[in-house]
N, C-alpha and C. Protein backbone atom coordinates (compact mmCIF):
# COMPACT_ATOMS: atom_id res chain seq x y z
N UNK A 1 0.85 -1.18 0.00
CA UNK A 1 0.00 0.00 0.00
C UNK A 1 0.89 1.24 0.00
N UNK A 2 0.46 2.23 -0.79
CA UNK A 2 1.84 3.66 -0.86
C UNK A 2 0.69 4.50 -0.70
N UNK A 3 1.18 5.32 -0.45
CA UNK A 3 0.41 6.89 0.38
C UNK A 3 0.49 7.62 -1.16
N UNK A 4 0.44 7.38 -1.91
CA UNK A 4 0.41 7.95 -3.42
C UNK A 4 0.04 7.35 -4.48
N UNK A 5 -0.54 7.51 -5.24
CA UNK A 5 -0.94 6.14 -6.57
C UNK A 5 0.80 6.38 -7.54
N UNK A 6 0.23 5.37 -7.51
CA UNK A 6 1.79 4.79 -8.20
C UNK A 6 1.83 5.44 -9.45
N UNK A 7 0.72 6.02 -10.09
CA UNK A 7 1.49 7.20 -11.25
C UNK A 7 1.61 8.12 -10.81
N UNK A 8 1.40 8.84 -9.89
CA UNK A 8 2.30 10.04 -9.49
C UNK A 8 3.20 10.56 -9.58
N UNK A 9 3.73 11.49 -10.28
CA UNK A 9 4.78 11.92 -10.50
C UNK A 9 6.08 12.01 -9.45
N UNK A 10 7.47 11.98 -9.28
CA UNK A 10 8.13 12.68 -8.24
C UNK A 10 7.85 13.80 -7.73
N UNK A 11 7.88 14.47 -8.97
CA UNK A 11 7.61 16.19 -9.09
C UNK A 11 6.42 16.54 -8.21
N UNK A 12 5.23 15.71 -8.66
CA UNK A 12 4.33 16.09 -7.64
C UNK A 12 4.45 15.86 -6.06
N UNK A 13 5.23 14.69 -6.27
CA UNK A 13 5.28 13.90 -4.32
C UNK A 13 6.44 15.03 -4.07
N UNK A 14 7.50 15.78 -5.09
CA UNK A 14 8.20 16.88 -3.92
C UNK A 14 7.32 17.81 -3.72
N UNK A 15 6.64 18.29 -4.63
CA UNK A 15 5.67 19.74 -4.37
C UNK A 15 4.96 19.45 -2.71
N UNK A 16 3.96 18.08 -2.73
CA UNK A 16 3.68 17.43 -1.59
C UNK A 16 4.09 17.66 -0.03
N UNK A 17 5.97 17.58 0.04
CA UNK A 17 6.60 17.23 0.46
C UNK A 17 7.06 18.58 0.96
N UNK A 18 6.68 19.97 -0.33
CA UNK A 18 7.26 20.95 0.27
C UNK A 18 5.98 21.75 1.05
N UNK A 19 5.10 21.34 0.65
CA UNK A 19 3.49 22.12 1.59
C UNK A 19 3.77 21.66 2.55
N UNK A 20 3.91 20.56 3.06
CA UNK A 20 3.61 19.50 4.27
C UNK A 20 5.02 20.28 5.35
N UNK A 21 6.10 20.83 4.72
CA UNK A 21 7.41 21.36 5.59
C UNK A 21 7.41 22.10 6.66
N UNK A 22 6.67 23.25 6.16
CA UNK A 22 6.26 24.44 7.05
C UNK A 22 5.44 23.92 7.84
N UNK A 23 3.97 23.39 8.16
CA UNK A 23 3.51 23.06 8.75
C UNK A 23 4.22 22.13 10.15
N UNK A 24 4.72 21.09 9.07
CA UNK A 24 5.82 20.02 10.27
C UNK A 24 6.87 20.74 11.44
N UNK A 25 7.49 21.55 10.66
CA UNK A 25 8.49 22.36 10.74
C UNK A 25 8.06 23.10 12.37
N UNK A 26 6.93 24.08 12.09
CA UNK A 26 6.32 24.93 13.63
C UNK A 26 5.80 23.88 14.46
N UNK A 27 5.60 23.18 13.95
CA UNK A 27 4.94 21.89 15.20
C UNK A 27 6.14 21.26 15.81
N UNK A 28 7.46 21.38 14.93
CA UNK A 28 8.80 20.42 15.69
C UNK A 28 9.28 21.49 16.89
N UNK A 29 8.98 22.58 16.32
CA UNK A 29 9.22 23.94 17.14
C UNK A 29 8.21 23.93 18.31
N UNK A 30 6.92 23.92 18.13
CA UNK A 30 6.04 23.49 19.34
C UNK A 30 6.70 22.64 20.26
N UNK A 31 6.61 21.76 19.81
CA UNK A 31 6.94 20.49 20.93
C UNK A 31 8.54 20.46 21.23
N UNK A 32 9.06 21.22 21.10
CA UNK A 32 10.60 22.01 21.82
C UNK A 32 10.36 22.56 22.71
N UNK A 33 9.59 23.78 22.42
CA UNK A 33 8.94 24.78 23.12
C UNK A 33 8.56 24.28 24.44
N UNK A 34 7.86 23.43 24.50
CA UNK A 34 6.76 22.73 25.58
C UNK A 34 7.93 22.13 26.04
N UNK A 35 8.83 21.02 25.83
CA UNK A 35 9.41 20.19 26.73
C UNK A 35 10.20 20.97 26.92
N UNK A 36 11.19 22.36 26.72
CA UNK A 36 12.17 23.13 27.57
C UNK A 36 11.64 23.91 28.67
N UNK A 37 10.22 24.68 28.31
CA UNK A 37 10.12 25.26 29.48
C UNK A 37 9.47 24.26 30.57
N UNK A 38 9.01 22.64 30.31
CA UNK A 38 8.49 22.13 31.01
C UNK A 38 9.71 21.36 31.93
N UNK A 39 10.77 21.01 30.77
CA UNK A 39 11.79 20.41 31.60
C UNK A 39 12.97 21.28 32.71
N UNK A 40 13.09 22.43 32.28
CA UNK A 40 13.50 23.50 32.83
C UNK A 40 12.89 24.61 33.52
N UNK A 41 12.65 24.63 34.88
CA UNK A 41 11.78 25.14 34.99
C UNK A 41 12.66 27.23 35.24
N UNK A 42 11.34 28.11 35.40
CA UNK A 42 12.09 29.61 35.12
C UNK A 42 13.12 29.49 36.75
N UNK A 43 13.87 30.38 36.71
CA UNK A 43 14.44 30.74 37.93
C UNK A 43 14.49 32.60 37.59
N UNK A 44 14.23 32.99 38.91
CA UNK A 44 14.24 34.29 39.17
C UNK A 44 15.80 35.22 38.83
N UNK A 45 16.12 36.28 37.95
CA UNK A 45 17.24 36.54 37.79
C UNK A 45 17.63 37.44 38.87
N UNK A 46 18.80 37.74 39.35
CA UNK A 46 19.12 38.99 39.81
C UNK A 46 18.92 40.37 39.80
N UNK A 47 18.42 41.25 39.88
CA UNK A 47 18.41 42.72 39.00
C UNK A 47 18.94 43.80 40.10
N UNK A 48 19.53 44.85 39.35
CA UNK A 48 19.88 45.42 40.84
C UNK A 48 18.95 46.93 40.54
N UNK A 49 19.09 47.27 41.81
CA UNK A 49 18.05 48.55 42.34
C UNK A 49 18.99 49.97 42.49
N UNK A 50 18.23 50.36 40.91
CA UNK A 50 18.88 51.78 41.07
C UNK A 50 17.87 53.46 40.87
N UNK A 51 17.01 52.47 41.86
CA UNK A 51 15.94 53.71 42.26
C UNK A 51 16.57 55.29 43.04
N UNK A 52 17.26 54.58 43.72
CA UNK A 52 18.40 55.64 44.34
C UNK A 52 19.47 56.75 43.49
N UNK A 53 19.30 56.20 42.26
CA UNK A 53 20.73 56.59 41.56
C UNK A 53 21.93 55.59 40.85
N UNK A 54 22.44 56.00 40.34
CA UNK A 54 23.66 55.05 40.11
C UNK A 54 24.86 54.81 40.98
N UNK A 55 25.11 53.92 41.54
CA UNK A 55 26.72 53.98 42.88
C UNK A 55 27.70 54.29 41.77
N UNK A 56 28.42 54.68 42.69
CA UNK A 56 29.86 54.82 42.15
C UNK A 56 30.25 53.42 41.57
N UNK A 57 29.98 52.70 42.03
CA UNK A 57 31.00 51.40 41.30
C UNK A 57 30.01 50.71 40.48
N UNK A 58 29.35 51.60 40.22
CA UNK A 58 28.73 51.15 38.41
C UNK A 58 28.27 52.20 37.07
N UNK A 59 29.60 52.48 37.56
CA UNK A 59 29.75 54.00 36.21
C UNK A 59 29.16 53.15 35.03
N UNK A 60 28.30 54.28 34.38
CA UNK A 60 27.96 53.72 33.35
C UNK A 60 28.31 54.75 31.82
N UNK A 61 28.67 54.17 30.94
CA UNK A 61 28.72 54.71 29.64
C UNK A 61 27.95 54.47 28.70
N UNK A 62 26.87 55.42 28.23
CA UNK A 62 26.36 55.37 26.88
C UNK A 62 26.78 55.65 25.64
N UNK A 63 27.24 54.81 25.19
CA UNK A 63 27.74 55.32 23.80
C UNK A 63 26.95 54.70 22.26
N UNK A 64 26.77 55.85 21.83
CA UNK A 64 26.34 55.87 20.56
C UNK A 64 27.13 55.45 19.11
N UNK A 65 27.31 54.61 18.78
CA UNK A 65 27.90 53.83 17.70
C UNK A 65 27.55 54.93 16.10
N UNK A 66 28.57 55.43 14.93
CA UNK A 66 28.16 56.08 13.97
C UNK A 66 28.83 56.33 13.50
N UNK A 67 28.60 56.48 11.82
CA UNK A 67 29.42 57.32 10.99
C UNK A 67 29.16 58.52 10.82
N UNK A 68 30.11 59.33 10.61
CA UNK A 68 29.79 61.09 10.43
C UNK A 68 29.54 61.10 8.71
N UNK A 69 28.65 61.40 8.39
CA UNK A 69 28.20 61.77 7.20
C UNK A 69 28.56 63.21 6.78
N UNK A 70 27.50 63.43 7.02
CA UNK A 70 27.24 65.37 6.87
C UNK A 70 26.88 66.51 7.91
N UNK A 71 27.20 67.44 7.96
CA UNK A 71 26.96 68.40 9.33
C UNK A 71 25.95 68.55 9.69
N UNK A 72 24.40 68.29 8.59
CA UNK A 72 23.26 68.10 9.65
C UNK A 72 22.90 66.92 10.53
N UNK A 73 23.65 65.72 10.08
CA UNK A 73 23.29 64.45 10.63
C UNK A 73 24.44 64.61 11.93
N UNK A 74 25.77 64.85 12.19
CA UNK A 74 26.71 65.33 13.06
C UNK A 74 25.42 66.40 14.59
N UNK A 75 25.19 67.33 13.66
CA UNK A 75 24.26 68.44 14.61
C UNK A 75 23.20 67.42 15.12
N UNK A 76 22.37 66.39 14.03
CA UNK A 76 21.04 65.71 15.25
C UNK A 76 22.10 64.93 15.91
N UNK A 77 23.40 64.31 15.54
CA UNK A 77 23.26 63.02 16.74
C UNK A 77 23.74 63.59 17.95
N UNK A 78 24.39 65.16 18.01
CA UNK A 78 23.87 65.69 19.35
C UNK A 78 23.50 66.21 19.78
N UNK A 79 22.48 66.67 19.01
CA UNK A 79 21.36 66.75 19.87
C UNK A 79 20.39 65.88 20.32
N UNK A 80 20.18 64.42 19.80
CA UNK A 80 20.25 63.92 19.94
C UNK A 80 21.17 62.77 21.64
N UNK A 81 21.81 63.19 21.40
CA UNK A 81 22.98 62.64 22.39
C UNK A 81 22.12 63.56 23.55
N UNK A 82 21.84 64.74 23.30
CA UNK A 82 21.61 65.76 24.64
C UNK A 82 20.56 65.46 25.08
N UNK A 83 19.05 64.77 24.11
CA UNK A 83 18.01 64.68 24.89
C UNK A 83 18.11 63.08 25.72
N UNK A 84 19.24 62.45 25.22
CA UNK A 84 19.18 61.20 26.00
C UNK A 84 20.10 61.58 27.82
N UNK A 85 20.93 62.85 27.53
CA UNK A 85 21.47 63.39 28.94
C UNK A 85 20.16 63.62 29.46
N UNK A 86 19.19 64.74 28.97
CA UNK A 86 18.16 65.41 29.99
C UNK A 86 17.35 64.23 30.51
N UNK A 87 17.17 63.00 29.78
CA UNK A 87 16.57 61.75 29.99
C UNK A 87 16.90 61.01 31.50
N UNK A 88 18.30 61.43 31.39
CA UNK A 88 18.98 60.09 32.74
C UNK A 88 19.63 61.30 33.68
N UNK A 89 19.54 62.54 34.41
CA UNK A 89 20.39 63.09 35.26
C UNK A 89 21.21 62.06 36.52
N UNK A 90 22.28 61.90 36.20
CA UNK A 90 22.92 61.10 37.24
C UNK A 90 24.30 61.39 37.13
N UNK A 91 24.91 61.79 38.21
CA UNK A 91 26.43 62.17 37.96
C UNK A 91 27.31 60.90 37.64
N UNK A 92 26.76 59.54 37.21
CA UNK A 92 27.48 58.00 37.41
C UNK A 92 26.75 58.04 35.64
N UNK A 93 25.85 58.27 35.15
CA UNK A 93 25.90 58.12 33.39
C UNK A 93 26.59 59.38 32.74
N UNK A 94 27.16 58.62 31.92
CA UNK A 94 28.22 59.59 30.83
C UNK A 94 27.58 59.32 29.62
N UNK A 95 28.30 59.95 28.45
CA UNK A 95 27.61 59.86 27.23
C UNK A 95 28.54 60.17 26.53
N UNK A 96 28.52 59.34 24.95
CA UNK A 96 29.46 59.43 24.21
C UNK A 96 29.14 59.25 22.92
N UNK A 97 29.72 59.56 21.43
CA UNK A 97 29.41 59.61 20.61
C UNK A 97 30.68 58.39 19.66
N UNK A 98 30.70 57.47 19.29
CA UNK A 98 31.79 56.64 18.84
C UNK A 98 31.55 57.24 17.08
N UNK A 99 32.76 57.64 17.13
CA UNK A 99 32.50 57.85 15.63
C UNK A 99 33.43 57.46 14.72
N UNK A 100 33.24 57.79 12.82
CA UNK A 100 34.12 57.33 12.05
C UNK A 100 33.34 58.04 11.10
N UNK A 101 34.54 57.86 10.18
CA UNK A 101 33.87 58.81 8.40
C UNK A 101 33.33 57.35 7.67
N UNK A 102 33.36 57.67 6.97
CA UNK A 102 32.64 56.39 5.85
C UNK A 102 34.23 55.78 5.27
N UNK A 103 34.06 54.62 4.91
CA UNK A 103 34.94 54.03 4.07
C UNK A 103 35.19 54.87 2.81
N UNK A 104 36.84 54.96 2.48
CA UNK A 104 36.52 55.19 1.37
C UNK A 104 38.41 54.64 0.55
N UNK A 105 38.61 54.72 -0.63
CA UNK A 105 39.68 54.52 -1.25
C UNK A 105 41.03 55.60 -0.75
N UNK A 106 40.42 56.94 -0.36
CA UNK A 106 41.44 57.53 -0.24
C UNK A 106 41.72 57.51 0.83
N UNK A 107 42.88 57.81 1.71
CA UNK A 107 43.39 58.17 3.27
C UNK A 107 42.30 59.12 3.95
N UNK A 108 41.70 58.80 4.58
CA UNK A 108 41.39 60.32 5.56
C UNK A 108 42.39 61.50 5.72
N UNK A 109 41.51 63.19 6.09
CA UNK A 109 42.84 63.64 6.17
C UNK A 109 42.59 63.66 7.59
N UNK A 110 44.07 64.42 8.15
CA UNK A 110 44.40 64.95 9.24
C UNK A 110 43.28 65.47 10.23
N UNK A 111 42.84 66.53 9.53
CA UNK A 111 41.58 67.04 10.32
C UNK A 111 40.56 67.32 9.24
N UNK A 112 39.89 66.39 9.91
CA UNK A 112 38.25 66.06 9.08
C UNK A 112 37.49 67.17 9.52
N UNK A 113 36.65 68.01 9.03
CA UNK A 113 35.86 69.15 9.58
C UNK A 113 34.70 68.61 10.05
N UNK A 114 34.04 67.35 9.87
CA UNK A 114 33.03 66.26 10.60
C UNK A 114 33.25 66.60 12.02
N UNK A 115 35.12 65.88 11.86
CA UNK A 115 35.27 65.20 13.49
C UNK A 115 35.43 66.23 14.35
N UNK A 116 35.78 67.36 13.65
CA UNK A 116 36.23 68.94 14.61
C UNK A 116 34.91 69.42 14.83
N UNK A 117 33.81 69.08 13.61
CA UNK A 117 31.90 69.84 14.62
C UNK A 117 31.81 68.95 15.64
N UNK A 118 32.10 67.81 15.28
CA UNK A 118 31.02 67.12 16.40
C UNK A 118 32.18 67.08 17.90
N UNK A 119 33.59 67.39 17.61
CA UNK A 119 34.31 67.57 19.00
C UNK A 119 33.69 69.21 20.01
N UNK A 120 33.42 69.93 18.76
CA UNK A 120 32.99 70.99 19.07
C UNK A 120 31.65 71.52 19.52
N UNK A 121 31.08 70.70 19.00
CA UNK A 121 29.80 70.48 19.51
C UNK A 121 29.68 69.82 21.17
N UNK A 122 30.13 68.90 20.89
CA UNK A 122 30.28 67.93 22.45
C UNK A 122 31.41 68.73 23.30
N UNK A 123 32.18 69.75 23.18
CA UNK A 123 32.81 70.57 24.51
C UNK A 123 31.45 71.35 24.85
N UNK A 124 30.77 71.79 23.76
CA UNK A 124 29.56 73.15 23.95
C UNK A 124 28.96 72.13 25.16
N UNK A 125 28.22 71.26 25.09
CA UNK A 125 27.56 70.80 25.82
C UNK A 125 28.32 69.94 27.00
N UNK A 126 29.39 69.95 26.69
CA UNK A 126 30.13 69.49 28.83
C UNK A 126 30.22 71.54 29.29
N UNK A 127 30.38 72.16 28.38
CA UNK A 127 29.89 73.52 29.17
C UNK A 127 29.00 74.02 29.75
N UNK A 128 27.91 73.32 28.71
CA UNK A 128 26.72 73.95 29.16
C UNK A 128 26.21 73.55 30.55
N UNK A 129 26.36 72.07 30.67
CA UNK A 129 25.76 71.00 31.38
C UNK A 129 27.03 70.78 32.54
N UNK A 130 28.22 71.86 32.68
CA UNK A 130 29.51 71.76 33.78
C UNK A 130 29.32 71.92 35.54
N UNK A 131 28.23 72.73 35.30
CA UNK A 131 27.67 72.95 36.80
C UNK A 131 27.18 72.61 37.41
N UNK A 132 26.32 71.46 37.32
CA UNK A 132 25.11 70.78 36.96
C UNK A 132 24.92 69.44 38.24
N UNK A 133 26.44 69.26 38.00
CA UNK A 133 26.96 67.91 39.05
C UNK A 133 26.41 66.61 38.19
N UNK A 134 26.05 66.20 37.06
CA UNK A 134 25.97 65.17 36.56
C UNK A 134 26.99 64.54 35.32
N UNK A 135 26.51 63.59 34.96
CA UNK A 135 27.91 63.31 34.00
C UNK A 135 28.10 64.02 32.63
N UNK A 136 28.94 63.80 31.80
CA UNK A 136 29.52 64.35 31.37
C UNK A 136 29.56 63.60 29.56
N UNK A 137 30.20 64.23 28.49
CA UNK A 137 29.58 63.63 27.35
C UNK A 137 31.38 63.65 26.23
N UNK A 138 30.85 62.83 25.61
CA UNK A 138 32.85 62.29 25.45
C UNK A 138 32.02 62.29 23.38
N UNK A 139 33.36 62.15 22.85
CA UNK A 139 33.16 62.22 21.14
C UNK A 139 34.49 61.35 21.12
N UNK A 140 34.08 60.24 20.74
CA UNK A 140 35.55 59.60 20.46
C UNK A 140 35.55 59.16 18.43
N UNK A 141 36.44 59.54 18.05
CA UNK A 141 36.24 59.34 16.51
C UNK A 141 37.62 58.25 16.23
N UNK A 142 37.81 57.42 14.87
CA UNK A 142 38.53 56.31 15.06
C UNK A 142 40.04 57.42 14.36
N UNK A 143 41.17 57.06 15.00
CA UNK A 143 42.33 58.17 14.15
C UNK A 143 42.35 57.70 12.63
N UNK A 144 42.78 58.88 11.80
CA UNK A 144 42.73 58.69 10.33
C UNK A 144 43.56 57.54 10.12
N UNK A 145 43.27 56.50 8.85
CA UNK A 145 43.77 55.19 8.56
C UNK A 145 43.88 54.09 9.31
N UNK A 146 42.84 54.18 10.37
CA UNK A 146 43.14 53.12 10.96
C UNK A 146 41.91 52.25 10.23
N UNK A 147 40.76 52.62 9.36
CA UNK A 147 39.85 51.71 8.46
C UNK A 147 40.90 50.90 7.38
N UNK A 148 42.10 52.10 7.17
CA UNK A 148 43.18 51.48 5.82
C UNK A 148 44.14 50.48 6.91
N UNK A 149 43.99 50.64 7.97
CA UNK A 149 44.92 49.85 8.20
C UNK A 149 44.27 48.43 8.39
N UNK A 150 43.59 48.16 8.30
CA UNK A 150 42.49 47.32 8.98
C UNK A 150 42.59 46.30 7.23
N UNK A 151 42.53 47.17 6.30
CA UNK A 151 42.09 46.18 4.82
C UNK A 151 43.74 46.14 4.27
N UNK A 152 44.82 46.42 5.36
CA UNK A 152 46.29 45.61 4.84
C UNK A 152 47.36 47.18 4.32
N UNK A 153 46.20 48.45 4.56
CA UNK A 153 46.82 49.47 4.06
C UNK A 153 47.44 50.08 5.26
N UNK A 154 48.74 51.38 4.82
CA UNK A 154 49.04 52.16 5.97
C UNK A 154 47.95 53.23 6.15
N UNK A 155 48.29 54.07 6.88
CA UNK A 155 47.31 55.67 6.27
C UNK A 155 47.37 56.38 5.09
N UNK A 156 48.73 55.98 4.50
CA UNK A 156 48.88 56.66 3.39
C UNK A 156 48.63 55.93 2.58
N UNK A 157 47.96 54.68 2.41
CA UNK A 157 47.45 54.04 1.49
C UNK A 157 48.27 53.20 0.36
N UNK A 158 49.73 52.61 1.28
CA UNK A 158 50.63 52.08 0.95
C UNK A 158 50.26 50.53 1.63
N UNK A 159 50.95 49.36 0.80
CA UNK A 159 50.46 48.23 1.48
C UNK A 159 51.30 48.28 2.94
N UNK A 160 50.93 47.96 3.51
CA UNK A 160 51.49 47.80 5.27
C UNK A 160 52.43 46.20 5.03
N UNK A 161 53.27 46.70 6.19
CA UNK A 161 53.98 45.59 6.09
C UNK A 161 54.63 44.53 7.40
């Protein structure tokens, strides 16, 4: 006895074979589902309590991951950066901007006028915000060629050796 009449094509018993997948497939996932959380049962995690504030011995850093494009996108990410300060007042969160230019064939130069707004931008605001007693806001950008150094180049776009 076959679960198909014997002229049936292959072609058709894969088509068959591929409807029937998906279905099988979330049900193998079901019944995972069920025997891990049944065989394992939850345990309560740790969390700590910082209703009070942040302690000293859990400085925290926010940093914002990015490439510097253009001077209006430079200007939102801090301002940007600033409404996430007015967000958290705590003299234990800091804030930072990680930055880089875009890839490109040629060397970066020396001084990128990107990396000098957005350094300049981010002193304006540890000024503004200096009196304040809370933390404080950092611009770290990657030094020129270190993307070339990374794909085998120097900075000057000589092979490294």
């Amino acid at each position: 006895m076959f679960l198909t009449p014997r002229e049936s094509t292959p072609a058709l018993v894969l088509l068959s074979m591929l409807f029937l997948l998906l279905p099988s497939s979330q049900s193998a996932v079901q019944v995972m589902n069920y025997l891990v959380t049944t065989l394992l049962p939850a345990q309560i995690l740790p969390k700590l309590d910082f209703s009070e504030g942040i302690p000293a011995d859990c400085v925290t850093l926010v940093a914002v991951p990015t490439l510097l494009l253009n001077e209006k996108q430079v200007r939102t990410l801090v301002e940007d950066l600033e409404v996430r300060f007015l967000g958290n007042h705590d003299p234990n969160v800091h804030f930072a901007l990680l930055s880089d230019l875009p890839d490109s064939d040629q060397p970066a130069p020396e001084d990128s006028p990107l990396i000098d707004l957005c350094a300049g931008l981010i002193a304006e605001l540890n000024v503004k915000y200096a009196g304040h007693g809370v933390g404080s806001f950092f611009s770290a950008a990657s030094p020129p060629g270190l993307q070339s150094a990374r794909k085998g180049l120097d900075g000057m776009g000589t092979q490294a050796r």
